[in-house]
Protein backbone atom coordinates (compact mmCIF):
# COMPACT_ATOMS: atom_id res chain seq x y z
CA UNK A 1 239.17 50.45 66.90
CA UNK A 2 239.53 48.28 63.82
CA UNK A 3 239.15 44.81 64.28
CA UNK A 4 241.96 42.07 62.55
CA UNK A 5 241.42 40.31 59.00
CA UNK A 6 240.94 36.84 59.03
CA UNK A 7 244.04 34.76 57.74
CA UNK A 8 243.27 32.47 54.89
CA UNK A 9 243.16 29.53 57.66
CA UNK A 10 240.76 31.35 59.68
CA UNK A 11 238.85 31.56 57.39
CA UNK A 12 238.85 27.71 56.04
CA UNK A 13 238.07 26.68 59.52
CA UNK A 14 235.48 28.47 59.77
CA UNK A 15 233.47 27.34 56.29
CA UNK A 16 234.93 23.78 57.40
CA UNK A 17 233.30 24.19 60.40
CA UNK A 18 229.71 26.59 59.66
CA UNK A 19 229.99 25.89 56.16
CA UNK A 20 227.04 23.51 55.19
CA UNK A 21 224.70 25.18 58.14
CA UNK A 22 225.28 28.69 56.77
CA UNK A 23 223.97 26.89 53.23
CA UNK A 24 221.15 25.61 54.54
CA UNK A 25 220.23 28.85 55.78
CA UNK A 26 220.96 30.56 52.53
CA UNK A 27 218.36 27.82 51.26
CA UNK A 28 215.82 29.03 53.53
CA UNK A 29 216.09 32.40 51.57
CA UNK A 30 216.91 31.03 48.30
CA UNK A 31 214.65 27.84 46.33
CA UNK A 32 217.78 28.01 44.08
CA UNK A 33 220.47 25.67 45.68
CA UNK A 34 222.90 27.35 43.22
CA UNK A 35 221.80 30.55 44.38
CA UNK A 36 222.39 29.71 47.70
CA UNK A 37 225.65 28.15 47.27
CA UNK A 38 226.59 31.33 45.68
CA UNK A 39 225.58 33.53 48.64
CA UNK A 40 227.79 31.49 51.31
CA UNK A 41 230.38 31.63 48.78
CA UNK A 42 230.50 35.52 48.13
CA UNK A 43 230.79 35.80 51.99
CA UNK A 44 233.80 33.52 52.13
CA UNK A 45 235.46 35.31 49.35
CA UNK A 46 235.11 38.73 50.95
CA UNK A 47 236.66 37.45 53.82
CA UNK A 48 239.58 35.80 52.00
CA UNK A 49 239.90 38.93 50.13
CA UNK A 50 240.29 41.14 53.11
CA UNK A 51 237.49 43.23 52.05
CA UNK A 52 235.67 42.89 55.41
CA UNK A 53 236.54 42.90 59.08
CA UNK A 54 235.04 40.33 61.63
CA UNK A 55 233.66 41.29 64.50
CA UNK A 56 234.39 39.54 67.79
CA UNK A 57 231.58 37.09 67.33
CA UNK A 58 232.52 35.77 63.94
CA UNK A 59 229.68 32.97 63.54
CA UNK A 60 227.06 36.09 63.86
CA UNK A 61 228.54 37.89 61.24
CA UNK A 62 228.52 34.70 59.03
CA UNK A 63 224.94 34.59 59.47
CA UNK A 64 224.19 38.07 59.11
CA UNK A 65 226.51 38.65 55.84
CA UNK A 66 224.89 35.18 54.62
CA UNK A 67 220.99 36.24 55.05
CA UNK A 68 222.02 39.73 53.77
CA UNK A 69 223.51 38.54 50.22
CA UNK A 70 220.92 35.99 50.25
CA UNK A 71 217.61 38.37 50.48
CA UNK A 72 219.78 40.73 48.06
CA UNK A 73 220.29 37.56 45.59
CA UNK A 74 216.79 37.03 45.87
CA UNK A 75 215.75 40.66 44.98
CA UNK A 76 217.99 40.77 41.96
CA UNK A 77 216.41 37.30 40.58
CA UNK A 78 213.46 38.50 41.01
CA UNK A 79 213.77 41.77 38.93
CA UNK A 80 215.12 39.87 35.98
CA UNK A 81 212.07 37.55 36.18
CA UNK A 82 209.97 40.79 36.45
CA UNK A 83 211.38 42.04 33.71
């Protein structure tokens, strides 16, 4: 079973709400605040885009998607430096 897409005010509650913690937490990840900022808000946009379901714990997902396009951010950055 599918679970629902997030309406846009879903979704603004919950960056209203998780927002700043969930960019902290990409800073953990990230030394770049930019890169960081970035990270929390490709998750958002997904979301408002529809391009993602939530599961029933939404916050864990946040967190999840967050660290996940954070390490990836990092990976990329670091290639270009490599390179």
């Amino acid at each position: 079973m599918t679970q629902p897409k997030l309406g846009a005010d879903d979704v603004r509650q919950l960056y209203e709400q998780h927002g700043a913690a969930l960019l902290l937490y990409a800073r953990s990840f990230l030394a770049d605040g930019g890169l960081a900022e970035d990270a929390v808000q490709q998750v958002f946009l997904k979301l408002l885009r529809g391009e993602t379901t939530v599961p029933d714990t939404p916050l864990a997902y946040l967190y999840r998607a967050v660290r996940n396009t954070a390490l990836n951010a990092r990976r990329s950055s670091a290639r270009h430096v490599a390179a």
